[in-house]
N, C-alpha and C. Protein backbone atom coordinates (compact mmCIF):
# COMPACT_ATOMS: atom_id res chain seq x y z
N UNK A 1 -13.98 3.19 -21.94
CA UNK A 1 -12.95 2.33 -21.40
C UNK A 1 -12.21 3.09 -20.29
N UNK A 2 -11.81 2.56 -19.13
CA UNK A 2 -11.18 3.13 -18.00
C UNK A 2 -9.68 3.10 -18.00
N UNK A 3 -9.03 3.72 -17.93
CA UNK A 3 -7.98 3.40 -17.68
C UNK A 3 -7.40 2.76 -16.25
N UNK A 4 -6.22 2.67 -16.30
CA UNK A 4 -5.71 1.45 -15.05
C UNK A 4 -5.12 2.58 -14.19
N UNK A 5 -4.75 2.58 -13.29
CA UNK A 5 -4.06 3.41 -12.19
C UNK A 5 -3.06 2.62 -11.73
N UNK A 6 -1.81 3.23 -11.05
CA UNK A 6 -0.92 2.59 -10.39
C UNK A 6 -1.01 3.24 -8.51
N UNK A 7 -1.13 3.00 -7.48
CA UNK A 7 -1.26 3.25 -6.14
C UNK A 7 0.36 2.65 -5.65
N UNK A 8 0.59 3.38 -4.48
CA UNK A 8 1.38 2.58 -3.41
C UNK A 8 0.82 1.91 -2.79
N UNK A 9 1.74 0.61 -1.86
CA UNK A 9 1.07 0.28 -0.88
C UNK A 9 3.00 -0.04 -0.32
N UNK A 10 2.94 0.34 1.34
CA UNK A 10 4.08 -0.11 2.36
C UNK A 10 3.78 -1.10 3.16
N UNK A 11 4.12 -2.22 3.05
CA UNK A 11 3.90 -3.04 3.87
C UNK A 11 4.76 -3.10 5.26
N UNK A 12 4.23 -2.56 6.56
CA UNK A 12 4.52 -2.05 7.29
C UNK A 12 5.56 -2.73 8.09
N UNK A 13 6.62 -2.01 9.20
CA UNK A 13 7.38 -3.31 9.73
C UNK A 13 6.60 -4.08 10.47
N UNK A 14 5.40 -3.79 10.85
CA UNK A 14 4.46 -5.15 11.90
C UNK A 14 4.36 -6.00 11.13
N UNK A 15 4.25 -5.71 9.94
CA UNK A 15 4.28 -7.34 8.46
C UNK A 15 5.07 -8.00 8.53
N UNK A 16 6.41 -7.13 8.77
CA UNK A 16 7.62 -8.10 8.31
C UNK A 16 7.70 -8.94 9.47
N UNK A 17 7.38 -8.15 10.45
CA UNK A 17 7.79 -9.05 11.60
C UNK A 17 7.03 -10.17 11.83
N UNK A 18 5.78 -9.94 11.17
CA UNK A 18 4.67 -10.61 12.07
C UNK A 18 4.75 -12.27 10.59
N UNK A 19 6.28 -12.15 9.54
CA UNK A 19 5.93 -13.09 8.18
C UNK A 19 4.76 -13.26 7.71
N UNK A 20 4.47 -11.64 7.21
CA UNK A 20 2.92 -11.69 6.25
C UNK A 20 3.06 -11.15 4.70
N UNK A 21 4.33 -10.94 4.79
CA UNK A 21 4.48 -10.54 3.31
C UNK A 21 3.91 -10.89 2.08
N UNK A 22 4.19 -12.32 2.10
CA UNK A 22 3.57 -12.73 0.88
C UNK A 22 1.97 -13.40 1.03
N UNK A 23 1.55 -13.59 2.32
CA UNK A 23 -0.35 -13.47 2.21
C UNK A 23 -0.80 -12.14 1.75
N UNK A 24 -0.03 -11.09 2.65
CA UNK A 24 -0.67 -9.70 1.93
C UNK A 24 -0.60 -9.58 0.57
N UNK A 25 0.57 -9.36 -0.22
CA UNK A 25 0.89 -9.34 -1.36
C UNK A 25 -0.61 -10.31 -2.29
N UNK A 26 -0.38 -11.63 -1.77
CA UNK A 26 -1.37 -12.40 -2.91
C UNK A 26 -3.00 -11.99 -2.31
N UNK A 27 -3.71 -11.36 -1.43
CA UNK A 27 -4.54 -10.80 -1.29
C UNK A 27 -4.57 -9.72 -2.50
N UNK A 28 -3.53 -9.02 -2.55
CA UNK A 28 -4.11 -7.93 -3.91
C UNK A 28 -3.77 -8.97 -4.89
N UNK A 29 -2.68 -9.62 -5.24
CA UNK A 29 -3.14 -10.24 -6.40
C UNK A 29 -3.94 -10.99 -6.69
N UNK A 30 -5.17 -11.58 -5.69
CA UNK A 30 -5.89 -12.60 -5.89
C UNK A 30 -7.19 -12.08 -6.89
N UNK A 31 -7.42 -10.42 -5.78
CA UNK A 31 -8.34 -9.63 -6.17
C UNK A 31 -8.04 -9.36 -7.77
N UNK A 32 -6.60 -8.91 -8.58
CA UNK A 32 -6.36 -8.58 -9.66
C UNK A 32 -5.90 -7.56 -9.86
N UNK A 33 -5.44 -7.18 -8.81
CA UNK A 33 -3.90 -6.28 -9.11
C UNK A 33 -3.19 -6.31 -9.61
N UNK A 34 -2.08 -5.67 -10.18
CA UNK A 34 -0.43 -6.33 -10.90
C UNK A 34 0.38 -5.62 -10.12
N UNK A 35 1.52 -7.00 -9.29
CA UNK A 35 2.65 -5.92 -8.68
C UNK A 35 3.59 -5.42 -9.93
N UNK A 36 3.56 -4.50 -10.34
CA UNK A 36 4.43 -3.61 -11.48
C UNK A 36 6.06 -3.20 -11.16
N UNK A 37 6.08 -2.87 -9.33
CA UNK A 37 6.98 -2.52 -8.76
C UNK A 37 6.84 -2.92 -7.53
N UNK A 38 8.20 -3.92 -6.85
CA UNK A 38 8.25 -3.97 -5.14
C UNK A 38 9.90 -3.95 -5.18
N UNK A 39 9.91 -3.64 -3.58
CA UNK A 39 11.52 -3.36 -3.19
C UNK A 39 10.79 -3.48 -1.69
N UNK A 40 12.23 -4.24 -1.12
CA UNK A 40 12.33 -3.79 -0.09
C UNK A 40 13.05 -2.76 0.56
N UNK A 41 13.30 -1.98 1.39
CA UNK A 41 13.97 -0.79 1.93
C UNK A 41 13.49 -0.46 2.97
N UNK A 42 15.00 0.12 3.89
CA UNK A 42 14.99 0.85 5.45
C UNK A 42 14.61 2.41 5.31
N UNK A 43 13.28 2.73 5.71
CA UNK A 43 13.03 4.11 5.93
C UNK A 43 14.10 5.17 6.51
N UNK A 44 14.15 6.07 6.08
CA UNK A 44 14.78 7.18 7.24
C UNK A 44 13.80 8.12 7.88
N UNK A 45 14.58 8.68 8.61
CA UNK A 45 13.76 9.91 9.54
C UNK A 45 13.50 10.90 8.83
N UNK A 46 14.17 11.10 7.56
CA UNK A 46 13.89 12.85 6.04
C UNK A 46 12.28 12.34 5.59
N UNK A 47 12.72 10.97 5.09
CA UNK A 47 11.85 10.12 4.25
C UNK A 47 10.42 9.91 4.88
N UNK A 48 10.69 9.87 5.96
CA UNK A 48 9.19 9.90 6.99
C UNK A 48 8.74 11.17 7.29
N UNK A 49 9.67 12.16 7.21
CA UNK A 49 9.24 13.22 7.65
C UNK A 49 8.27 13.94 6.65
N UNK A 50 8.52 14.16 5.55
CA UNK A 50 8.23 14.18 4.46
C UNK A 50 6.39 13.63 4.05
N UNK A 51 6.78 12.07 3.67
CA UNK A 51 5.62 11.23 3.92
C UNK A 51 4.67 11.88 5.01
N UNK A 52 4.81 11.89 5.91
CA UNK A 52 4.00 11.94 7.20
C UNK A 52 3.92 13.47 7.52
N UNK A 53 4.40 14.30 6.55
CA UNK A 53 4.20 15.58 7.21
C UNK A 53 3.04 16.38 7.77
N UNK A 54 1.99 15.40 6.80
CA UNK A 54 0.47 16.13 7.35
C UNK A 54 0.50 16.15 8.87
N UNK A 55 0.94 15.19 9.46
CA UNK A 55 1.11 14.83 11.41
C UNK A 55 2.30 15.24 11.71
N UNK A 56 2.90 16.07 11.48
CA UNK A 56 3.50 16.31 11.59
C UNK A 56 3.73 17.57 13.16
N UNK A 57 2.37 18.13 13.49
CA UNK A 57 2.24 18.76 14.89
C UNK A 57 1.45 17.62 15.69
N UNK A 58 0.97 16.78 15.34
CA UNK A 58 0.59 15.45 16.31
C UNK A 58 1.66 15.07 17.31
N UNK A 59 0.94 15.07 18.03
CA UNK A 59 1.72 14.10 19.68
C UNK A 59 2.64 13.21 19.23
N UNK A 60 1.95 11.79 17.79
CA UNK A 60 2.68 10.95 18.18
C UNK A 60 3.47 10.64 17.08
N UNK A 61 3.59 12.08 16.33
CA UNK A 61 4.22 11.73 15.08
C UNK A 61 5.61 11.05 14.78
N UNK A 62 6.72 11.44 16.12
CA UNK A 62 7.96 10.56 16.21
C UNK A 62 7.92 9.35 16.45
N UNK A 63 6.86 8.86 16.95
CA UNK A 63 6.36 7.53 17.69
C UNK A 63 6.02 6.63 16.31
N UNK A 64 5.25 7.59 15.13
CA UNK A 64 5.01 6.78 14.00
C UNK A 64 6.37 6.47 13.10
N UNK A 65 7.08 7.40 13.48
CA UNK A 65 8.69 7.81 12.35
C UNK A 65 9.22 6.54 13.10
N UNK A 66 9.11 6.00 14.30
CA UNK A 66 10.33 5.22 14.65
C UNK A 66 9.64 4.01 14.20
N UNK A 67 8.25 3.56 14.58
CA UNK A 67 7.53 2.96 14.14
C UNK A 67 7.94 2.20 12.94
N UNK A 68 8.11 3.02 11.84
CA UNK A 68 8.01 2.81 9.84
C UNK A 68 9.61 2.17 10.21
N UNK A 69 10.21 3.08 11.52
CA UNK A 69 12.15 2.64 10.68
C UNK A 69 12.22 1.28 11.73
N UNK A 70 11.48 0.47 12.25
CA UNK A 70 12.02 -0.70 13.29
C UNK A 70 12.49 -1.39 12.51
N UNK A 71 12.12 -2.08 11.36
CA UNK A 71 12.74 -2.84 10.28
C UNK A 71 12.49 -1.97 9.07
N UNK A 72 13.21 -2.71 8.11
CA UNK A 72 12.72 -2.00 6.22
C UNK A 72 11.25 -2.81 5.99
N UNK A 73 10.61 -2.21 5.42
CA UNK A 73 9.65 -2.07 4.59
C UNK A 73 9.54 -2.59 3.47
N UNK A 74 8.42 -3.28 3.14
CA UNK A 74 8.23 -3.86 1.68
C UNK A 74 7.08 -2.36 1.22
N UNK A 75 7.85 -1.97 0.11
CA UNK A 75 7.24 -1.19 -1.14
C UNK A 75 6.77 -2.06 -2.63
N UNK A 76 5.25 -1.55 -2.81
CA UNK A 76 4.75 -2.16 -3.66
C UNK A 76 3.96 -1.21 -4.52
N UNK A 77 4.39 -0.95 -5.97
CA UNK A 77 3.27 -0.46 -6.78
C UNK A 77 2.70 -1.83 -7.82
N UNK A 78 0.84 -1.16 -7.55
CA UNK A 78 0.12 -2.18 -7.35
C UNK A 78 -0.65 -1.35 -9.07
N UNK A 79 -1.17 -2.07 -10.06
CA UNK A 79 -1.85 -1.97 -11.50
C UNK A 79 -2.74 -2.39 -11.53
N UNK A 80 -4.10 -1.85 -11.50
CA UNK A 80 -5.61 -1.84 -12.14
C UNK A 80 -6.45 -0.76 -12.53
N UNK A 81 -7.57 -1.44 -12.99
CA UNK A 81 -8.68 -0.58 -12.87
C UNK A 81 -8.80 0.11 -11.39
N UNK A 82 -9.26 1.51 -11.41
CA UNK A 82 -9.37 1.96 -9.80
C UNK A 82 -8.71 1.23 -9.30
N UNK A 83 -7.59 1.60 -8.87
CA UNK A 83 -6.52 0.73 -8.21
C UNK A 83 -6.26 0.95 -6.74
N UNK A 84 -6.43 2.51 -6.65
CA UNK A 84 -6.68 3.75 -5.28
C UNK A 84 -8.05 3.01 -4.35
N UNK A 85 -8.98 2.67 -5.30
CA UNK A 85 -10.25 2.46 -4.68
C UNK A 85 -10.04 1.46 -4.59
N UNK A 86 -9.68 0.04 -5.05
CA UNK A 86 -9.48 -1.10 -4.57
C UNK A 86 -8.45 -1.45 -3.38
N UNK A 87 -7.31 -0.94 -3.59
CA UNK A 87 -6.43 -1.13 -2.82
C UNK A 87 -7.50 -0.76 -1.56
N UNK A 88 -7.78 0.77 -1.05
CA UNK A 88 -8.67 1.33 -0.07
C UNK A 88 -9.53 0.17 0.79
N UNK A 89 -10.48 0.07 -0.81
CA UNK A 89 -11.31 -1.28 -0.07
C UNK A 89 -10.97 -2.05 0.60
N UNK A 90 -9.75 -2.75 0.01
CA UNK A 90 -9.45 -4.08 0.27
C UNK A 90 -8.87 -3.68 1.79
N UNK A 91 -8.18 -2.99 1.45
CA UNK A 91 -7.25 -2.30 2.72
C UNK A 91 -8.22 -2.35 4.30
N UNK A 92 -8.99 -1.78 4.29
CA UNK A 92 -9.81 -1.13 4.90
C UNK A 92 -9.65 -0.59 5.91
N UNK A 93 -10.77 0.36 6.57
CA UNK A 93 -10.17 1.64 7.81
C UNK A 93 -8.71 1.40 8.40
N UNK A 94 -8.42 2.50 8.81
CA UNK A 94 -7.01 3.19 9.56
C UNK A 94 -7.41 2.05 10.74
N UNK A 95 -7.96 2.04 11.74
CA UNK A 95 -8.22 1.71 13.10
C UNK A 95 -8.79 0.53 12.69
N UNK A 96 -7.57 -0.58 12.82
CA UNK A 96 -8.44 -1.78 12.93
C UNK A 96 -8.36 -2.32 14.04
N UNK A 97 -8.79 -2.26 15.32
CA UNK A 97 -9.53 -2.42 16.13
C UNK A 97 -10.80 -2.31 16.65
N UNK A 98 -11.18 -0.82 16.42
CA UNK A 98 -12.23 -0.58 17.02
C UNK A 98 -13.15 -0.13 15.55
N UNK A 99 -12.54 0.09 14.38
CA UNK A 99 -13.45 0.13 12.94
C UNK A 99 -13.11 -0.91 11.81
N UNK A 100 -12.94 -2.12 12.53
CA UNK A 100 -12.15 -3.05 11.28
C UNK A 100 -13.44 -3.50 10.56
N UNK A 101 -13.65 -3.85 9.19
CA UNK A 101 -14.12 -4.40 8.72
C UNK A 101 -13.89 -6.15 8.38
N UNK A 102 -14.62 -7.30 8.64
CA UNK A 102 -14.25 -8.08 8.53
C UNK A 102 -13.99 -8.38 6.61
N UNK A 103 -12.88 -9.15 6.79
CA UNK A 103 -12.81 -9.50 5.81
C UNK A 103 -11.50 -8.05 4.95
N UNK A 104 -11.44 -7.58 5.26
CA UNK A 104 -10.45 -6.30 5.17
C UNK A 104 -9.22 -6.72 5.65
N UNK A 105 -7.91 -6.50 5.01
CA UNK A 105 -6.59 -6.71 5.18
C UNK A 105 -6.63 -6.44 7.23
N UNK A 106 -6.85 -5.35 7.02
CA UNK A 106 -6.80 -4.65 8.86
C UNK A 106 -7.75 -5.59 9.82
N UNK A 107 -9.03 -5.23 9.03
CA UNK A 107 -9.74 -5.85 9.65
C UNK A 107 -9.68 -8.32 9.88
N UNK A 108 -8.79 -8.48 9.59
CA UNK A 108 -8.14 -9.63 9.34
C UNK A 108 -6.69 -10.00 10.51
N UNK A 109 -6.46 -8.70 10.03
CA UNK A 109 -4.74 -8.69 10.75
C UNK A 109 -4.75 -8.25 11.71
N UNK A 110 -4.70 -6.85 12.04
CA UNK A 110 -4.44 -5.68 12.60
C UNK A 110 -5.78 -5.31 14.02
N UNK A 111 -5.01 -5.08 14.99
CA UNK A 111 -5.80 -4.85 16.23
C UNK A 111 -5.36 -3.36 16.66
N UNK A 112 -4.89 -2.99 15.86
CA UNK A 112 -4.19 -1.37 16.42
C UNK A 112 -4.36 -0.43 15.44
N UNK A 113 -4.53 1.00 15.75
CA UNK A 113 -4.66 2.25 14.63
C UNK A 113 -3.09 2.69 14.14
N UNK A 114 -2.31 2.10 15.05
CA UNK A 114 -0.85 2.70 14.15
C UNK A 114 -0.38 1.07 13.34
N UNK A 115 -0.37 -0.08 14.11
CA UNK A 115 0.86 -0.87 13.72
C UNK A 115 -0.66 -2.03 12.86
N UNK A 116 -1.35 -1.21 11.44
CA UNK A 116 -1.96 -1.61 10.90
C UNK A 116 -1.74 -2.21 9.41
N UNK A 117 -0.41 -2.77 9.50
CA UNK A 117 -0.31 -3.87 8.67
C UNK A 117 0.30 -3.07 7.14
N UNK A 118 -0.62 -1.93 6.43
CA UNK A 118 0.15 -1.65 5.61
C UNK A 118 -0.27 0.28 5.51
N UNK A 119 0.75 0.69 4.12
CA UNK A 119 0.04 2.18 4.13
C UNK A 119 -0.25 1.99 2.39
N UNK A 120 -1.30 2.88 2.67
CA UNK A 120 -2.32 2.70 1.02
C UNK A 120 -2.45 4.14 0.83
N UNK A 121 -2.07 4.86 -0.68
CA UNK A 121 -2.23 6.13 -1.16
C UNK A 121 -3.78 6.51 -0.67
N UNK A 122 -4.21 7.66 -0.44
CA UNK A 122 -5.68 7.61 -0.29
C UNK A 122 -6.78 8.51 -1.93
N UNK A 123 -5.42 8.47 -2.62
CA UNK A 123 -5.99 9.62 -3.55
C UNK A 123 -4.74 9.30 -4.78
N UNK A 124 -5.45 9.02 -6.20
CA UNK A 124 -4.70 8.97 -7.30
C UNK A 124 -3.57 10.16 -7.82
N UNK A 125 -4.05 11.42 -7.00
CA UNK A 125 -2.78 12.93 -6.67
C UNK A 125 -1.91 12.04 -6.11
N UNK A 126 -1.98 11.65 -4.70
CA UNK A 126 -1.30 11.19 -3.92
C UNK A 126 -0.50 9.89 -4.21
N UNK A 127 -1.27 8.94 -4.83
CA UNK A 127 -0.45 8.24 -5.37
C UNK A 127 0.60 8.26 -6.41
N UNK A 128 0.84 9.38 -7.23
CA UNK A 128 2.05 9.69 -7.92
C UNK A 128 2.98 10.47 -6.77
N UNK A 129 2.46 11.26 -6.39
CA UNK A 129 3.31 11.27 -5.82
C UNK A 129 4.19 10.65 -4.55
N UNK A 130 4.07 9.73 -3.86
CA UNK A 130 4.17 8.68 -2.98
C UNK A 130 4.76 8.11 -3.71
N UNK A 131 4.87 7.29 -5.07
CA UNK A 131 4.99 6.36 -6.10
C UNK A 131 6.66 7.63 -5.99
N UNK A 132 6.66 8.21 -6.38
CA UNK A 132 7.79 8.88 -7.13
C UNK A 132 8.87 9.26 -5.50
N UNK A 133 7.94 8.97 -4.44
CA UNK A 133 8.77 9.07 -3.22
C UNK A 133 9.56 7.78 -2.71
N UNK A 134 8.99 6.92 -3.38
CA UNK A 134 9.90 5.74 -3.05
C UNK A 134 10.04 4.60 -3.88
N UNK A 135 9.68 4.87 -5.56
CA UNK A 135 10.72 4.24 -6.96
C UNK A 135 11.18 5.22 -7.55
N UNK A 136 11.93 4.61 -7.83
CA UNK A 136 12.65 5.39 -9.58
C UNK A 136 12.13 4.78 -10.45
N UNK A 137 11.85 5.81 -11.09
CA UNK A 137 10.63 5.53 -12.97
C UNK A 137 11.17 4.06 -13.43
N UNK A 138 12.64 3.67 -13.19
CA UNK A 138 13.26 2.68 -13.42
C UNK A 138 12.76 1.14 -13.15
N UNK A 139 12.38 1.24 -12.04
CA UNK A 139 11.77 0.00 -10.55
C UNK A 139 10.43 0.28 -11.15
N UNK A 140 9.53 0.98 -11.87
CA UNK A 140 8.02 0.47 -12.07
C UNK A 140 8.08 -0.03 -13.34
N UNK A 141 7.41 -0.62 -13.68
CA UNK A 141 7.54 -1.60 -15.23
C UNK A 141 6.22 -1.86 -15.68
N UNK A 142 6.31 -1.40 -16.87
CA UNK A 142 5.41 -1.78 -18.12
C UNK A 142 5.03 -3.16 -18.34
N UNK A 143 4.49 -4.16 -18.64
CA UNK A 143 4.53 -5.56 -19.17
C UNK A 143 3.33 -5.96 -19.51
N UNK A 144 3.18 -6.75 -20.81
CA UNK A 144 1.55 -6.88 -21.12
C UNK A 144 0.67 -7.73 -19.94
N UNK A 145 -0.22 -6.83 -20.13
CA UNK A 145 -1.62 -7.65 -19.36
C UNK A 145 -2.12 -8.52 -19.60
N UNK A 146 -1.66 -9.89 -19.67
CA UNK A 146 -2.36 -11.13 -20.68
C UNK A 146 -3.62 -11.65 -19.65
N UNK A 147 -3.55 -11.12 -18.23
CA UNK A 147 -4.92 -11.74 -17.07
C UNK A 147 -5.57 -11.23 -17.16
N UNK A 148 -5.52 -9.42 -17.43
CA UNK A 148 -6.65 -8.99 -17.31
C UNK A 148 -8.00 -8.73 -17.85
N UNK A 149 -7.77 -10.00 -19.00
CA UNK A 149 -9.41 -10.28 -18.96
C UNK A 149 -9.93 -11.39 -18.56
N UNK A 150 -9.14 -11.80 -17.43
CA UNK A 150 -9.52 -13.17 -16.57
C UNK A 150 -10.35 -11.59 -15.35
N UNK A 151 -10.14 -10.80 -15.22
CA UNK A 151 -10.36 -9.95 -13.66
C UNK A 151 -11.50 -8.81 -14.64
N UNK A 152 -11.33 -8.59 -16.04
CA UNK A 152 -12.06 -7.27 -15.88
C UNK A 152 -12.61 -7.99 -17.23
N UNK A 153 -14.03 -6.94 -17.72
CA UNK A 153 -14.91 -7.14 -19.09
C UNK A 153 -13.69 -6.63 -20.24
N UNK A 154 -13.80 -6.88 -21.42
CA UNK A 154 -13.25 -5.98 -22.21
C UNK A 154 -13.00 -4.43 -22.27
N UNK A 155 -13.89 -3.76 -22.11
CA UNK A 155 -14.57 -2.41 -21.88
C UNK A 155 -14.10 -1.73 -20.57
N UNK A 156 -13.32 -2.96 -20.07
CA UNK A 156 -13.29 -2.06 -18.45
C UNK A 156 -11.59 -1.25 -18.93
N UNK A 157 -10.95 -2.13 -19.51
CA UNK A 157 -9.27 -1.41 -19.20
C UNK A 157 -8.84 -1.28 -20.99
C-alpha cells in the first residue's frame, strides 16, 4: 500500500489576474487530489528570497521576486497518492511556450517560462519543506478520504 503525499502548489499572480483560480484548482481536483490546505497571501521580498534562493546569482532573479509580489498568491496543499509526481505531470514543463505539453496546466495556459501560471514542489524533500514555508501545521488538515476509492484501487492508499 502507498502512502499519500502532501506537495505545494502557488498559484501564481498571472492566475489571479488572468481569473483562473478556480479552473486551476478543479483541474487537480478533477484528477483526485485533496485541497487539505489553501490561503491566499501577499509574498514578500525575505519570503522570495528564501524560496528562490537557488537563482539567486541569476540575472533575473529580482525580476522573478517582483513578479510573485504583483498581487497575493493563492497557496495550495494538494493530498494523494504521488502527489509530487502528479501535481509535476499535470503541471507540466517550466517553459510553456516553447516546451508546453498539450493538455498540461502550462501547456493550456501559459505562453511564457516565468509568468507560468503556477509553482509545483519538484521533490517530496522539497515539498515539506515549501509546505512548512508557507502554512502553519494549523492551515493543513486531516479529514477522512471518503473519494478516494472513487480515484484509486484499494491497495493503492
Amino acid at each position: 500500500m502507498k502512502q499519500t503525499e502532501k506537495t505545494l502548489v502557488l498559484l501564481k499572480p498571472c492566475t489571479v489576474k488572468r481569473n483562473l483560480i478556480g479552473e486551476i484548482i478543479s483541474i487537480f481536483e478533477k484528477k483526485g487530489l485533496r485541497v487539505v490546505g489553501l490561503k491566499m497571501m501577499q509574498l514578500t521580498d525575505e519570503i522570495l528570497s528564501v524560496h528562490y534562493s537557488h537563482l539567486a546569482d541569476k540575472p533575473f532573479f529580482q525580476r522573478i521576486k517582483d513578479s510573485m509580489m504583483a498581487t497575493p498568491v493563492v497557496a495550495i496543499c494538494l493530498e494523494g497518492v504521488s502527489a509530487v509526481d502528479v501535481v509535476r505531470t499535470i503541471t507540466g514543463p517550466t517553459n510553456g511556450r516553447t516546451n508546453c505539453v498539450p493538455g498540461t496546466i502550462r501547456g493550456m495556459y501559459s505562453n511564457s517560462y516565468q509568468e507560468n501560471i503556477v509553482h509545483a514542489s519538484d521533490s517530496l524533500e522539497n515539498a515539506a519543506i515549501e509546505l512548512k514555508r508557507f502554512f502553519n501545521d494549523n492551515e493543513i488538515f486531516e479529514f477522512p478520504r471518503e473519494l478516494f476509492e472513487v480515484f484509486y484501487a484499494s491497495d493503492e492508499f
